[in-house]
PDB file of N, CA and C in Angstrom:
ATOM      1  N   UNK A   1      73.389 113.917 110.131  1.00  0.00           N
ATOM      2  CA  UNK A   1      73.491 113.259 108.851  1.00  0.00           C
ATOM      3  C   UNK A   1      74.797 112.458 108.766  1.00  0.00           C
ATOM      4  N   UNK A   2      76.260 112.880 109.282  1.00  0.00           N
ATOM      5  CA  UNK A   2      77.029 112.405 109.565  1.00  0.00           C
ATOM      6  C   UNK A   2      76.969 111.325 110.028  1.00  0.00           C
ATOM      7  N   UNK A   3      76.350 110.886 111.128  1.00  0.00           N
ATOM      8  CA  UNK A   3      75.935 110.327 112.287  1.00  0.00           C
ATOM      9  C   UNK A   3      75.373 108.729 111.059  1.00  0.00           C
ATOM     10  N   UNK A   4      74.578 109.378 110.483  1.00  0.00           N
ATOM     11  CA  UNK A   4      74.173 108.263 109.884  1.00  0.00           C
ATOM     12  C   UNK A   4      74.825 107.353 108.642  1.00  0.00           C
ATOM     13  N   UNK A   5      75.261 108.468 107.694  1.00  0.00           N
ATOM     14  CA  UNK A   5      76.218 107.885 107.034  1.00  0.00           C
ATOM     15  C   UNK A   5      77.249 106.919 107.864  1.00  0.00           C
ATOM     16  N   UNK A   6      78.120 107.136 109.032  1.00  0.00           N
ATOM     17  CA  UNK A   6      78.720 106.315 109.775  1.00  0.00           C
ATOM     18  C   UNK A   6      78.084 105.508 109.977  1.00  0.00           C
ATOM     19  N   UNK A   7      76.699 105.098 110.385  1.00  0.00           N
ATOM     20  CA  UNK A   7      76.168 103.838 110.839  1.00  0.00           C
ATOM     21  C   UNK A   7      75.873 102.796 109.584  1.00  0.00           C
ATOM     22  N   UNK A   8      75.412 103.760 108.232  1.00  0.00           N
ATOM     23  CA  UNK A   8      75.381 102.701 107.418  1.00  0.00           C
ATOM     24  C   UNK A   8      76.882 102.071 106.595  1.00  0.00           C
ATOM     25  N   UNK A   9      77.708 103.021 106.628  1.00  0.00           N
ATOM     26  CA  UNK A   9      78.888 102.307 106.524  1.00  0.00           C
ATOM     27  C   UNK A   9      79.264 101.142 107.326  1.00  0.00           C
ATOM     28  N   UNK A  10      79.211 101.450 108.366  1.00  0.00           N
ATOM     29  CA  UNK A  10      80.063 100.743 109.737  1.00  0.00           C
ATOM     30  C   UNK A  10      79.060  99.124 109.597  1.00  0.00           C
ATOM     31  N   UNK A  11      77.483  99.421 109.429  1.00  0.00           N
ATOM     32  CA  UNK A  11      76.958  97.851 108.877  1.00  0.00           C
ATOM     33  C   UNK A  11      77.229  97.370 107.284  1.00  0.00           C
ATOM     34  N   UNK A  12      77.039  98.257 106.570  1.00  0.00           N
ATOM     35  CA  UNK A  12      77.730  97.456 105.210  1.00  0.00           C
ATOM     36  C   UNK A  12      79.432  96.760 105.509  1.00  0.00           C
ATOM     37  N   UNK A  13      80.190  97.547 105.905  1.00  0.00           N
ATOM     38  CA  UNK A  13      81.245  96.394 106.140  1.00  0.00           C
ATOM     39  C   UNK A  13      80.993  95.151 107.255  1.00  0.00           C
ATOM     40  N   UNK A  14      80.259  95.793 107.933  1.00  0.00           N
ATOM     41  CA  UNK A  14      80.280  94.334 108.549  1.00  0.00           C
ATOM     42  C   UNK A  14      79.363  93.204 108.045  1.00  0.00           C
ATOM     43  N   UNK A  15      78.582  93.201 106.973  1.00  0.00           N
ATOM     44  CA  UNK A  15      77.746  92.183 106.684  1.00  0.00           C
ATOM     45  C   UNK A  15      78.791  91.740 105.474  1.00  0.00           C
ATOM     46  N   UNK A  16      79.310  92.998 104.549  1.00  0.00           N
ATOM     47  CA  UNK A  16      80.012  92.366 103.753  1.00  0.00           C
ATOM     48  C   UNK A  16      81.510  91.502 104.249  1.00  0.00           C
ATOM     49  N   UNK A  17      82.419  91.713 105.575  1.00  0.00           N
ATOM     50  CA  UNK A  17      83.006  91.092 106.333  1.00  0.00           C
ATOM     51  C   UNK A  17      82.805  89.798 106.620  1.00  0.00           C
ATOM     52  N   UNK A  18      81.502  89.384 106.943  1.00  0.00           N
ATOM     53  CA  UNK A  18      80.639  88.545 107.725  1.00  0.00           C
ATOM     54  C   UNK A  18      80.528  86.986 106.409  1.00  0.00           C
ATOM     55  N   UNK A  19      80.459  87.618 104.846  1.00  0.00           N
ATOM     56  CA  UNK A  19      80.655  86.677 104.289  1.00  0.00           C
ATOM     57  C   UNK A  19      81.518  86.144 103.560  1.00  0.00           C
ATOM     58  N   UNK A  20      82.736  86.680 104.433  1.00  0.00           N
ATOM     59  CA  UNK A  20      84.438  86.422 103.482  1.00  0.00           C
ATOM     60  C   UNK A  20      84.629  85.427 104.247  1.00  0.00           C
ATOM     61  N   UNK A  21      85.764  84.769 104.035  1.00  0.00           N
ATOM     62  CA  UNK A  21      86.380  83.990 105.454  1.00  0.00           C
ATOM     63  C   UNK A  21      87.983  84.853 105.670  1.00  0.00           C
ATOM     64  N   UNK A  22      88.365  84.738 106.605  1.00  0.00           N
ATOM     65  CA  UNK A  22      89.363  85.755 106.608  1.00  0.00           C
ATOM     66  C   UNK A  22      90.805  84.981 105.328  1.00  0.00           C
ATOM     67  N   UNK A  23      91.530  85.737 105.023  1.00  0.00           N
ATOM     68  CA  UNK A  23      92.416  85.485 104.593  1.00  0.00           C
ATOM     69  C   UNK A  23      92.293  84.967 103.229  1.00  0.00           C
ATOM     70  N   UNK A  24      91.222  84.972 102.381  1.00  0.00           N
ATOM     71  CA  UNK A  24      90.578  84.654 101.773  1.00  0.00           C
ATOM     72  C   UNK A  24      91.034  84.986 100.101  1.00  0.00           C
ATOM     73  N   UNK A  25      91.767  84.740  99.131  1.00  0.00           N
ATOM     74  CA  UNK A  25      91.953  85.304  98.231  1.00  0.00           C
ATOM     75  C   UNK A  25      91.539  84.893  96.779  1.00  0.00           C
ATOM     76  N   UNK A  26      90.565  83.866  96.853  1.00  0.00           N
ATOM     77  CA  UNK A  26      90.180  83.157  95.589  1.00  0.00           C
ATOM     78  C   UNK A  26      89.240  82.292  96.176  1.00  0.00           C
ATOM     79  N   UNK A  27      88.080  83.249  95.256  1.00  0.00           N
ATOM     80  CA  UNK A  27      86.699  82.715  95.241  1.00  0.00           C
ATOM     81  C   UNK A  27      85.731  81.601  94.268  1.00  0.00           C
ATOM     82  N   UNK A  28      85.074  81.186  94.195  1.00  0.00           N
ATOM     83  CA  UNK A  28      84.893  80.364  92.884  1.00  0.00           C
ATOM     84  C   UNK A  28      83.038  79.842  93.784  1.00  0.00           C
ATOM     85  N   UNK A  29      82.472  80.507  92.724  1.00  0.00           N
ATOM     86  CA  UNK A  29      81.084  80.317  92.881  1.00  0.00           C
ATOM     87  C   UNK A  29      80.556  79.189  92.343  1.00  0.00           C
ATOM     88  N   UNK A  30      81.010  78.983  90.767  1.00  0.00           N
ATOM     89  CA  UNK A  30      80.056  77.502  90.341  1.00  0.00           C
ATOM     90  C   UNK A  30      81.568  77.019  89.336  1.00  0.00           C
ATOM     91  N   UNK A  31      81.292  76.321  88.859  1.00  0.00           N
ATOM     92  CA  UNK A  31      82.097  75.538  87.561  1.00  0.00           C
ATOM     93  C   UNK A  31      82.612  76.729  86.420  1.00  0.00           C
ATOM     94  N   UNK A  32      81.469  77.247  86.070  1.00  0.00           N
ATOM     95  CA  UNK A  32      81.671  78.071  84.832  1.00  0.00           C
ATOM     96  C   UNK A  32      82.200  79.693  85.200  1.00  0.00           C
ATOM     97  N   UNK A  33      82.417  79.850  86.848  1.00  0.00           N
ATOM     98  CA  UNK A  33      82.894  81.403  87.031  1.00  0.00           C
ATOM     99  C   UNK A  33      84.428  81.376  87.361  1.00  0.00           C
ATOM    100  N   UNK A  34      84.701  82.643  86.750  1.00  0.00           N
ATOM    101  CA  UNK A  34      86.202  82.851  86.768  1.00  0.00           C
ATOM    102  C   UNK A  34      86.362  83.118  88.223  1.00  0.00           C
ATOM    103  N   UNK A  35      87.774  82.669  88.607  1.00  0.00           N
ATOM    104  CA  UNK A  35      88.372  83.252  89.421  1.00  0.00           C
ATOM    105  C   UNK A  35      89.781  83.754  89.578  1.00  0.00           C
ATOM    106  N   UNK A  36      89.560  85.165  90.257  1.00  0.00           N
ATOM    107  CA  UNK A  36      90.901  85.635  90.685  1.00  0.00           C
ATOM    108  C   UNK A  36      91.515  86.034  91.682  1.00  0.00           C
ATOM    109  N   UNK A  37      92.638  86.067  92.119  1.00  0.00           N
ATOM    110  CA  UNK A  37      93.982  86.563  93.191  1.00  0.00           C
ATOM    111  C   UNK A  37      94.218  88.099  92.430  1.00  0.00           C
ATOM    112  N   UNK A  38      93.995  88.521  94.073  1.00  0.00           N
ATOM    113  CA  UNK A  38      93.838  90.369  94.403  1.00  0.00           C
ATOM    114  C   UNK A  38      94.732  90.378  95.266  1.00  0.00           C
ATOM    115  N   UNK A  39      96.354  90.886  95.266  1.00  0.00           N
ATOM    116  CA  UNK A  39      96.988  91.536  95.941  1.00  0.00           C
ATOM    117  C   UNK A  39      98.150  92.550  95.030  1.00  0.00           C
ATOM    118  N   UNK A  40      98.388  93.307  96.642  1.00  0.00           N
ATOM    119  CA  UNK A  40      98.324  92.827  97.961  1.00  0.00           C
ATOM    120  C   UNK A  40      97.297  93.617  98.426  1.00  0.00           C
ATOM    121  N   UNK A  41      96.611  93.044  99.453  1.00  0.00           N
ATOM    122  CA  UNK A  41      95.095  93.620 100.011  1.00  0.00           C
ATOM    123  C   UNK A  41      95.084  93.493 101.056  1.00  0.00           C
ATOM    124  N   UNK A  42      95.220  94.674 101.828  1.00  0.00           N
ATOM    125  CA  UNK A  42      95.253  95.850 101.503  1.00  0.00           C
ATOM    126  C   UNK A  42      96.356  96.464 101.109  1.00  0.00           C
ATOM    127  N   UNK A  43      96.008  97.423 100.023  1.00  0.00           N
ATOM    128  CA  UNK A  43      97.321  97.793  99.361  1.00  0.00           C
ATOM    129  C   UNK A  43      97.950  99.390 100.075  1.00  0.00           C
ATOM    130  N   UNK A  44      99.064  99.132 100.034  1.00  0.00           N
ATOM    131  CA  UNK A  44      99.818 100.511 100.626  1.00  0.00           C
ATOM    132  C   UNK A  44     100.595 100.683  99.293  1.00  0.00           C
ATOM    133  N   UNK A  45     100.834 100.464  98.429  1.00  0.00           N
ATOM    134  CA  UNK A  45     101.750 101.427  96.963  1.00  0.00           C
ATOM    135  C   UNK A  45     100.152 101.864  95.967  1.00  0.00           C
ATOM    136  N   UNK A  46     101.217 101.933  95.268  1.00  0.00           N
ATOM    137  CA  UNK A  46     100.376 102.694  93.439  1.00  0.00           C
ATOM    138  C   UNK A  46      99.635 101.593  93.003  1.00  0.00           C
ATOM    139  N   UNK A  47     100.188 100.049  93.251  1.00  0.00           N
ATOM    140  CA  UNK A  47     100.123  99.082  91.889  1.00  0.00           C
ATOM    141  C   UNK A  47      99.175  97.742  92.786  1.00  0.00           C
ATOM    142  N   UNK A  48      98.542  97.256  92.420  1.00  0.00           N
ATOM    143  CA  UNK A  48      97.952  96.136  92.650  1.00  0.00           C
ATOM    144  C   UNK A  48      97.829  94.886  91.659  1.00  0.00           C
ATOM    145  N   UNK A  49      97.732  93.841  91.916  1.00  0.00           N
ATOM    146  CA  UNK A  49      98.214  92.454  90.619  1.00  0.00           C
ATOM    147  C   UNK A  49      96.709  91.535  90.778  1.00  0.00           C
ATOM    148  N   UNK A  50      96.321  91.531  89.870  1.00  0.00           N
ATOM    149  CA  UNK A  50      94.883  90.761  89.464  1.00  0.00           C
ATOM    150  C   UNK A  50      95.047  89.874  88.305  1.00  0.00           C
ATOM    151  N   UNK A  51      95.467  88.757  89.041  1.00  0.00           N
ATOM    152  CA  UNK A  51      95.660  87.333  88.348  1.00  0.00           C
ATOM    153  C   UNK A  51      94.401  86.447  88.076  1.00  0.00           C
ATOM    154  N   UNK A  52      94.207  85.850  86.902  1.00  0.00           N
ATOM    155  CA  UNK A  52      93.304  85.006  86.490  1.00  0.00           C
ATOM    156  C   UNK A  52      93.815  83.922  85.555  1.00  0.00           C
ATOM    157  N   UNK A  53      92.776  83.146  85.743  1.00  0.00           N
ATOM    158  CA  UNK A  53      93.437  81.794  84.922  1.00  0.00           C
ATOM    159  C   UNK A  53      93.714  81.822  83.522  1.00  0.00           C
ATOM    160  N   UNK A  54      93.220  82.585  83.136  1.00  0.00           N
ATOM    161  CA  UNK A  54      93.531  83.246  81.483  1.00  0.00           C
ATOM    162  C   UNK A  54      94.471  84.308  81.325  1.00  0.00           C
ATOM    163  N   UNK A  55      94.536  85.183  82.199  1.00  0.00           N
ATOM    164  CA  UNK A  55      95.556  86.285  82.131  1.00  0.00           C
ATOM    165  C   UNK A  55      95.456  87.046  81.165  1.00  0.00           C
ATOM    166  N   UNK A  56      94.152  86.612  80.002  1.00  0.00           N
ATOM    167  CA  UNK A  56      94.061  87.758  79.110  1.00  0.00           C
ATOM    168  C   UNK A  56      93.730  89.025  79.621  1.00  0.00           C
ATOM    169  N   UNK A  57      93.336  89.674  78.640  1.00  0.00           N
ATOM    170  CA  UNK A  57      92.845  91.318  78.896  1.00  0.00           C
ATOM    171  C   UNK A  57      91.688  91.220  79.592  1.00  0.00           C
ATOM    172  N   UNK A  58      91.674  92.243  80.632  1.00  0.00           N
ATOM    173  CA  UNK A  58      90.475  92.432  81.507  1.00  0.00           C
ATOM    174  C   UNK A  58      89.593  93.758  81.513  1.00  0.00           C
ATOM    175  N   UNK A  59      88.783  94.035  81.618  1.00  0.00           N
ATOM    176  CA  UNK A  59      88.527  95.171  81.815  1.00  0.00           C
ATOM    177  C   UNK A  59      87.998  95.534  83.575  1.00  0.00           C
ATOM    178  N   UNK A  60      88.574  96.428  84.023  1.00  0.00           N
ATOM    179  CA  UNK A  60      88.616  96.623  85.272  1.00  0.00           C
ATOM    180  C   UNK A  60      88.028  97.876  85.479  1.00  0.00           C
ATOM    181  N   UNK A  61      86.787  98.009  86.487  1.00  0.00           N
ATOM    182  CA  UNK A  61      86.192  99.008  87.468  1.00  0.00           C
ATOM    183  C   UNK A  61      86.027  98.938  88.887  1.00  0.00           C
ATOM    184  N   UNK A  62      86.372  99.769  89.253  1.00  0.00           N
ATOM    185  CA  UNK A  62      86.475 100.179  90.635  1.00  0.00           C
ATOM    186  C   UNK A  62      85.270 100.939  91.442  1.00  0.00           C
ATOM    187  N   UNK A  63      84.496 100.848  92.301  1.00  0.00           N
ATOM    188  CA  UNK A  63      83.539 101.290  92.811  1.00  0.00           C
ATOM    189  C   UNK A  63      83.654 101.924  94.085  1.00  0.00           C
ATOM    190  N   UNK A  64      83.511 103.443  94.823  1.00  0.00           N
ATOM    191  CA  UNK A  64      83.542 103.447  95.928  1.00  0.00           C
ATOM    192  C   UNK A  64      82.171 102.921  96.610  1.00  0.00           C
ATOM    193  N   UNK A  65      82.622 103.093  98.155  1.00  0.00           N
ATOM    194  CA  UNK A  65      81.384 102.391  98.775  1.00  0.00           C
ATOM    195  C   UNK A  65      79.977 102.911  98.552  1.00  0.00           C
ATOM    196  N   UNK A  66      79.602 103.607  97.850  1.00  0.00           N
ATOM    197  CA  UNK A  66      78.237 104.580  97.579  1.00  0.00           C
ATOM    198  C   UNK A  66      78.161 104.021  95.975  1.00  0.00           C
ATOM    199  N   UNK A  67      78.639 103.341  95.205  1.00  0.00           N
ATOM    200  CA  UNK A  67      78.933 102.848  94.311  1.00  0.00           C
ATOM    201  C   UNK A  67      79.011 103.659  93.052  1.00  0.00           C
ATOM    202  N   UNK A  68      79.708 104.543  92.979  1.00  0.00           N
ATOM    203  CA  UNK A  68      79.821 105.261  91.914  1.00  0.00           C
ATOM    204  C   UNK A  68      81.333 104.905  91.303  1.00  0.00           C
ATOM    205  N   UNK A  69      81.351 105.021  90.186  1.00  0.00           N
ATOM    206  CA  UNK A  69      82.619 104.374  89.396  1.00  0.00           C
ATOM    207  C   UNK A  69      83.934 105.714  89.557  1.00  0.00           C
ATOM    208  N   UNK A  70      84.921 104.879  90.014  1.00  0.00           N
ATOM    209  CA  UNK A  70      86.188 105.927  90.281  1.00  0.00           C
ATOM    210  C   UNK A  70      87.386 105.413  89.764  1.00  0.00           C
ATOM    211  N   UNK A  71      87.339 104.164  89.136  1.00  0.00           N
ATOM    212  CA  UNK A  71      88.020 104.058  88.139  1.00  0.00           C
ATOM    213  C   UNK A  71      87.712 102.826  87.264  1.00  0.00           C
ATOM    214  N   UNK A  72      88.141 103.350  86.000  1.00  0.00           N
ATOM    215  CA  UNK A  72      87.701 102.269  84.863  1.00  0.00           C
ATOM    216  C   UNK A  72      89.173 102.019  83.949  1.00  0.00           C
ATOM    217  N   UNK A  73      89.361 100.926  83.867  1.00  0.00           N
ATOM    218  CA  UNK A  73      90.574 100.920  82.698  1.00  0.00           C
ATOM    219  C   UNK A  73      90.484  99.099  82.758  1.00  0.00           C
ATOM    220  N   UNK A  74      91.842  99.260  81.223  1.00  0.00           N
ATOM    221  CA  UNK A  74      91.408  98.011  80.560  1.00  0.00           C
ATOM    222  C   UNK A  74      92.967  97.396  80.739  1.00  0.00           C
ATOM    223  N   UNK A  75      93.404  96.109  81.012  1.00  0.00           N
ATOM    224  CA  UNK A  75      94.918  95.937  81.825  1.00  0.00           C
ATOM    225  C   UNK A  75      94.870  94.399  80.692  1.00  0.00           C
ATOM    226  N   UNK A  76      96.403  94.312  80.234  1.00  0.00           N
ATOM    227  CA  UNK A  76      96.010  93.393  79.085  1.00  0.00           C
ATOM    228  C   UNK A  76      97.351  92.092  79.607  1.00  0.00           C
ATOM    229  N   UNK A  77      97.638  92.658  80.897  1.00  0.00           N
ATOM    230  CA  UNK A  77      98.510  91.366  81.707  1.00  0.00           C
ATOM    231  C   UNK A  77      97.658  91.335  83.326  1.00  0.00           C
ATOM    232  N   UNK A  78      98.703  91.887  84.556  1.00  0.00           N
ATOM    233  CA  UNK A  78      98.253  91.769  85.764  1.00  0.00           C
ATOM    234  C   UNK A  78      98.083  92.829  86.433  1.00  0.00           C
ATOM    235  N   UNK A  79      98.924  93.704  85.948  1.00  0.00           N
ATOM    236  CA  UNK A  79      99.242  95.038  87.362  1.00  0.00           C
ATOM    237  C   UNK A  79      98.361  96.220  86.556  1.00  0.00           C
ATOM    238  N   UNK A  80      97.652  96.440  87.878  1.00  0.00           N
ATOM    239  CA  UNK A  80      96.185  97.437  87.700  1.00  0.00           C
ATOM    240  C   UNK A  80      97.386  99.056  88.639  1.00  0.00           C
ATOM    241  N   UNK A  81      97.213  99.936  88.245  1.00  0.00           N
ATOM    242  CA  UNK A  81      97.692 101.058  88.210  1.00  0.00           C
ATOM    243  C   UNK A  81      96.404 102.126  89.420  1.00  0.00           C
ATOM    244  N   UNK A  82      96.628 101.924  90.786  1.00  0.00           N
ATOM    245  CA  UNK A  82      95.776 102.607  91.347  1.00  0.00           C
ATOM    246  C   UNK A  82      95.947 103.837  92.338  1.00  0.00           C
ATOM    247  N   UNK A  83      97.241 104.433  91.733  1.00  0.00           N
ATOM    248  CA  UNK A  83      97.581 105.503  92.334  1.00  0.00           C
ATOM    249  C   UNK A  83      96.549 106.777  92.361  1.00  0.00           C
ATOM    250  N   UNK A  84      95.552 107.021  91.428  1.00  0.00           N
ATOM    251  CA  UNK A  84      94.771 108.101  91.647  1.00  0.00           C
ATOM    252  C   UNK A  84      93.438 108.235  92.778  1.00  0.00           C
ATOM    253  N   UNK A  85      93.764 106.670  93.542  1.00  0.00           N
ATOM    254  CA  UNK A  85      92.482 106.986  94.579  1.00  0.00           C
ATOM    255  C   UNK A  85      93.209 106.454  95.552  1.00  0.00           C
ATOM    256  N   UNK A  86      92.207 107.385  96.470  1.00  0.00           N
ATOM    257  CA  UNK A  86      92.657 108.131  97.586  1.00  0.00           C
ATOM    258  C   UNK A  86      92.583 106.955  99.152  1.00  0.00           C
ATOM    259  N   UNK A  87      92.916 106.908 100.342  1.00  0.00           N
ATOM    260  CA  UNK A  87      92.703 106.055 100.786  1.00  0.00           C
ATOM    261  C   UNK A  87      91.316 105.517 101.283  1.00  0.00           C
ATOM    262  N   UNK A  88      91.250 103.892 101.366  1.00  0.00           N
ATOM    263  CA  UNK A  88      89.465 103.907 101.839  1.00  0.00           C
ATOM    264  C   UNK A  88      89.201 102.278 101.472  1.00  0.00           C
ATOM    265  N   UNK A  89      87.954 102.152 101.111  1.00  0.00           N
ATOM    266  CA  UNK A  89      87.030 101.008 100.906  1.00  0.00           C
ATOM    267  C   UNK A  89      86.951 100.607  99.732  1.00  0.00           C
ATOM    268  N   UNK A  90      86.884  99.961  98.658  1.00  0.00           N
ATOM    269  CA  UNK A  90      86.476  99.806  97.286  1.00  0.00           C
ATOM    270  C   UNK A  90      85.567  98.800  96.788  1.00  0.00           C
ATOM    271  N   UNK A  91      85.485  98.603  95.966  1.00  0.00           N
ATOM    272  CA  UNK A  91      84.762  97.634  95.165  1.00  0.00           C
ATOM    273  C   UNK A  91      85.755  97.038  93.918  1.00  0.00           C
ATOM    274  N   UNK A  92      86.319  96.299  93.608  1.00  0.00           N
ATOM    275  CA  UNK A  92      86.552  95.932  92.353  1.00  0.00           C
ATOM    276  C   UNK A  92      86.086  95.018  91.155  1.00  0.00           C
ATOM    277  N   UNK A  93      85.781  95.211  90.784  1.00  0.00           N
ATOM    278  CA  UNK A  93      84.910  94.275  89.246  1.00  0.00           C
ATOM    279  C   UNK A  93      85.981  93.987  88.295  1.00  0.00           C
ATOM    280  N   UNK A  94      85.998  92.716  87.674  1.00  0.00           N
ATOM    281  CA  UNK A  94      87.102  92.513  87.048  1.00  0.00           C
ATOM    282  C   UNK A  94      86.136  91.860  85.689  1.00  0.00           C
ATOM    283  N   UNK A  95      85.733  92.209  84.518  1.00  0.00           N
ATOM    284  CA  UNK A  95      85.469  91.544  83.540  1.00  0.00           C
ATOM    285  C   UNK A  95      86.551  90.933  82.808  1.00  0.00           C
ATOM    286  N   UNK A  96      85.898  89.390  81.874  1.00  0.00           N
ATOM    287  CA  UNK A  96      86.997  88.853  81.708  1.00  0.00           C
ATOM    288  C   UNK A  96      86.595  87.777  80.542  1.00  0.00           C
ATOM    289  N   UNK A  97      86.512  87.718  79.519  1.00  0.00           N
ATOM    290  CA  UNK A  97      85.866  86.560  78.775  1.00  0.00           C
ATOM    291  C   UNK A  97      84.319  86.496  79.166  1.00  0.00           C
ATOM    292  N   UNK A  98      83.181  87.686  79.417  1.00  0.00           N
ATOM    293  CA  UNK A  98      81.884  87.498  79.560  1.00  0.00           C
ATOM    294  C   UNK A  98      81.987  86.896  80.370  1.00  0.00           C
ATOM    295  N   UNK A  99      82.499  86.637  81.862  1.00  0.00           N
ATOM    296  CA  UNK A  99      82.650  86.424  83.077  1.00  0.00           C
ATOM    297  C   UNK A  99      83.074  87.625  83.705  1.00  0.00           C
ATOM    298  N   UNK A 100      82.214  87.925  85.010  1.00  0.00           N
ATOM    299  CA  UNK A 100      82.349  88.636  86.065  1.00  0.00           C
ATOM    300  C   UNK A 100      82.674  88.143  87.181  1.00  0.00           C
ATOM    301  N   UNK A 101      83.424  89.104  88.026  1.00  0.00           N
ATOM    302  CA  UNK A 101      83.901  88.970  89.596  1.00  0.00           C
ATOM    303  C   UNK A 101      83.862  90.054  90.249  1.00  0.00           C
ATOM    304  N   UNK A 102      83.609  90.179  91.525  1.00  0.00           N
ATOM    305  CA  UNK A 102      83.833  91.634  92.222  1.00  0.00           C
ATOM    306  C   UNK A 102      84.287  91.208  93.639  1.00  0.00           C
ATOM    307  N   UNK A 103      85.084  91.961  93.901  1.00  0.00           N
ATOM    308  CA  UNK A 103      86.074  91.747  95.324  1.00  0.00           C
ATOM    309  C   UNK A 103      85.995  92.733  95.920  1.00  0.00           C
ATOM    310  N   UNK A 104      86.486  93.154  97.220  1.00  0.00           N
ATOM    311  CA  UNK A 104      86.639  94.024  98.043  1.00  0.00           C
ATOM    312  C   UNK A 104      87.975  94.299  97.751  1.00  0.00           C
ATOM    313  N   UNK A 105      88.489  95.584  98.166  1.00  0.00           N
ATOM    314  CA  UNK A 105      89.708  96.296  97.889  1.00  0.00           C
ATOM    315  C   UNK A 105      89.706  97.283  98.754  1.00  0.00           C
ATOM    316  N   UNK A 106      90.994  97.251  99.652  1.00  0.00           N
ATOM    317  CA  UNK A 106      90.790  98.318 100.823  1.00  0.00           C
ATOM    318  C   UNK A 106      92.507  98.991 100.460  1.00  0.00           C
ATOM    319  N   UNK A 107      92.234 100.425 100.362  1.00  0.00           N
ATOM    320  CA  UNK A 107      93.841 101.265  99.912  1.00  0.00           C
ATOM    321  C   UNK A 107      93.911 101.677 100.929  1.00  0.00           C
ATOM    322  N   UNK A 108      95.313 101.629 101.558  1.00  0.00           N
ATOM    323  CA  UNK A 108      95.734 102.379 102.513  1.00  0.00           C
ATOM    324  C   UNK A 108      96.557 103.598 102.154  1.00  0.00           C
TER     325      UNK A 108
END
């Protein structure tokens, strides 16, 4: 069972890999979607900075790779507070003015 969980991990990152370009920090899908700057990524401290062109209040969730929510909070400048999870893979969702985004986030 092990065995397999490793294999479907090991292809979800690589397909999700497969459609970043490396180095990559600001995405922008059409005219009307927000975009934001995620660092530093990968993060080695507590704190991570999620900049957007509005900089208003966001509401922020975090997903591990099985997608269950491991953290939720609401950040009303930049610096997202992610000392309670542990090292690994993530998901991040950033709501923002009825605009969505979701990024990859890897904690070391």
């Amino acid at each position: 069972m092990k065995y397999l969980y490793l294999i479907l991990f090991m292809g979800f990152c690589l397909v999700l890999s497969g459609q970043e370009k490396p180095n990559q920090t600001t995405a922008k899908t059409s005219k009307d979607s927000m975009k934001f700057d995620l660092y530093p990524n990968p993060a080695f401290q507590d704190v991570v900075y999620v900049t957007t062109s509005n900089n208003s209040g966001k509401d922020i969730t975090i997903y591990d790779i099985f997608g269950k929510v491991v953290l939720k909070d609401r950040i009303a400048a930049n610096k997202l507070n992610i000392s309670r999870l542990i090292p690994g893979v993530y998901f991040l969702q950033v709501d923002e003015n009825n605009k969505s985004m979701t990024r990859k986030l890897v904690v070391k």
